[in-house]
N, C-alpha and C. Protein backbone atom coordinates (compact mmCIF):
# COMPACT_ATOMS: atom_id res chain seq x y z
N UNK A 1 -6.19 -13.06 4.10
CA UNK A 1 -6.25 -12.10 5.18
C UNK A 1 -7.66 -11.55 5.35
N UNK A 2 -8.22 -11.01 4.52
CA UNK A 2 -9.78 -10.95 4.40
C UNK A 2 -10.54 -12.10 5.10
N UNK A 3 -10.44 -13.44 4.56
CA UNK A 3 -11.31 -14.16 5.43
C UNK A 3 -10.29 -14.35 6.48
N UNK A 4 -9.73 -14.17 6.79
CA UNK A 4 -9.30 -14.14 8.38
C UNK A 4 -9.64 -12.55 9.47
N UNK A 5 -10.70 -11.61 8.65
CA UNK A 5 -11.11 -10.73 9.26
C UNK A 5 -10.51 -9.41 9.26
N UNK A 6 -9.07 -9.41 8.43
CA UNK A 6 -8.67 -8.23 8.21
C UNK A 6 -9.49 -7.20 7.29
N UNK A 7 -9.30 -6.05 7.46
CA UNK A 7 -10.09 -5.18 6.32
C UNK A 7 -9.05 -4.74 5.20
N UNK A 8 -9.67 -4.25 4.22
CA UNK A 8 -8.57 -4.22 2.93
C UNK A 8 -7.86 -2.68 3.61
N UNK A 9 -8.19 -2.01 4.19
CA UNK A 9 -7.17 -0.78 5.00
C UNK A 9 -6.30 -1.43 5.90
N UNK A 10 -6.51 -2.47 6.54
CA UNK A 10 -5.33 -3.01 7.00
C UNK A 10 -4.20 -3.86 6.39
N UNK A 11 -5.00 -4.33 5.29
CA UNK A 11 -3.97 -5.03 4.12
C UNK A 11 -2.93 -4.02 3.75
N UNK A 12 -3.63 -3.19 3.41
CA UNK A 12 -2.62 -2.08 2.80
C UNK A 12 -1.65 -0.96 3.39
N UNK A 13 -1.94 -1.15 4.68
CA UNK A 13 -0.96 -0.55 5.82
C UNK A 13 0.05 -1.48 6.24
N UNK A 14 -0.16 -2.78 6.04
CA UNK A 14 0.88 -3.69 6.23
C UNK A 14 1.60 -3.60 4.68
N UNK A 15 1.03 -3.95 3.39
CA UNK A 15 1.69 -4.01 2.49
C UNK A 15 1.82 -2.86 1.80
N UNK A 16 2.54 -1.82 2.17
CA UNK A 16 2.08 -0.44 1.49
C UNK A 16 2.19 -0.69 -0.17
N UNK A 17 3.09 -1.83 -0.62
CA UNK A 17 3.38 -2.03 -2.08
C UNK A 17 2.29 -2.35 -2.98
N UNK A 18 1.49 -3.02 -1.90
CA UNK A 18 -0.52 -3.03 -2.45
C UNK A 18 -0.97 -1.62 -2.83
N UNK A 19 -1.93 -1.94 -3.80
CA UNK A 19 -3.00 -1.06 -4.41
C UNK A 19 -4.36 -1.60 -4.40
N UNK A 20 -5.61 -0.95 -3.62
CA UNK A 20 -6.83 -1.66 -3.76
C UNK A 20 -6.84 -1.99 -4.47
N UNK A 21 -6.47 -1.67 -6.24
CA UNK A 21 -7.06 -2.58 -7.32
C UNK A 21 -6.62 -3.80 -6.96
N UNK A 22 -5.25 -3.86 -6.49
CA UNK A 22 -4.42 -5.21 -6.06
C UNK A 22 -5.29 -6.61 -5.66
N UNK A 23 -6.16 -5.80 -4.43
CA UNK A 23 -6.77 -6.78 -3.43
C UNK A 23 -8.25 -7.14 -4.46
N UNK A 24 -8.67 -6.23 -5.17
CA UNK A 24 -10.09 -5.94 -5.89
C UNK A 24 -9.64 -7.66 -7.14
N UNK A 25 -8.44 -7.17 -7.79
CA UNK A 25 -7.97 -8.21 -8.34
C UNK A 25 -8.16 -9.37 -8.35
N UNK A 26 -7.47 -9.75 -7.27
CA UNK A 26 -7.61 -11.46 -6.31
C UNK A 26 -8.44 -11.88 -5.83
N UNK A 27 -9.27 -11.38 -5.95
CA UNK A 27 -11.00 -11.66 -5.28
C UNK A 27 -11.40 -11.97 -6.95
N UNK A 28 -11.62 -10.83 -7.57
CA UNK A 28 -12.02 -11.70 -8.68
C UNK A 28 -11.40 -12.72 -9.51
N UNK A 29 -10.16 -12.86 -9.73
CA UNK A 29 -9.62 -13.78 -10.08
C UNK A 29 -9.98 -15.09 -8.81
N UNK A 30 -10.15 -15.27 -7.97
CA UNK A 30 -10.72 -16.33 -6.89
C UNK A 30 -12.19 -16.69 -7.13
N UNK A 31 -13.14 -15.56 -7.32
CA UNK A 31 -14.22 -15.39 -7.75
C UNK A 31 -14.38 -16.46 -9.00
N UNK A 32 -13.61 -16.34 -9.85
CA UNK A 32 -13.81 -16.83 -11.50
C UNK A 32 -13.45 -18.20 -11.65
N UNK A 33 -11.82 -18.37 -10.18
CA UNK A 33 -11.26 -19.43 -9.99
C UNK A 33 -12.71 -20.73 -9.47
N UNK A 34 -13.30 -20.18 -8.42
CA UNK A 34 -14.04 -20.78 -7.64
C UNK A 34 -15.82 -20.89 -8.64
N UNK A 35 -15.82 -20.27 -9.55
CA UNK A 35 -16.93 -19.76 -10.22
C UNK A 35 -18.11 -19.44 -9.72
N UNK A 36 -17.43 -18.39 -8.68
CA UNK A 36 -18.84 -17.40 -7.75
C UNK A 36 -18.67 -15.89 -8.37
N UNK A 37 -19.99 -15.65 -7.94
CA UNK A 37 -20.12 -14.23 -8.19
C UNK A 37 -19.07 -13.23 -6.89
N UNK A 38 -18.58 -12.20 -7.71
CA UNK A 38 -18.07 -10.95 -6.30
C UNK A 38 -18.55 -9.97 -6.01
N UNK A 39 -18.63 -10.07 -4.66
CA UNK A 39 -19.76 -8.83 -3.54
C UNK A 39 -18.38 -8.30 -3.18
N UNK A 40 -18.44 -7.10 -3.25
CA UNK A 40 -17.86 -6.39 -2.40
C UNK A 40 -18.37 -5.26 -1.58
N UNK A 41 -18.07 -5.01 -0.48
CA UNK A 41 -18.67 -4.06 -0.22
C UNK A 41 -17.84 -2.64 -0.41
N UNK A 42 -19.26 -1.51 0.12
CA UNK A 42 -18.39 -0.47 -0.29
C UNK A 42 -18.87 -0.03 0.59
């Protein structure tokens, strides 16, 4: 959903059962998967 342009406030208004750490999570686990560094912004 991210690379499809959503923002992580809209993730989480759709999935209220999400927790940013949630989304913070899966990026790095993708991150480690893919063996890139993670930018996030703030």
């Amino acid at each position: 959903m991210l690379a499809g342009g959503a923002s992580e406030d809209q993730i989480l208004a759709d999935y209220p059962d999400l927790e940013r750490e949630d989304i913070r999570a899966c990026l790095e686990y993708a991150a480690q998967y893919f063996d890139h560094p993670v930018v996030l912004g703030g």
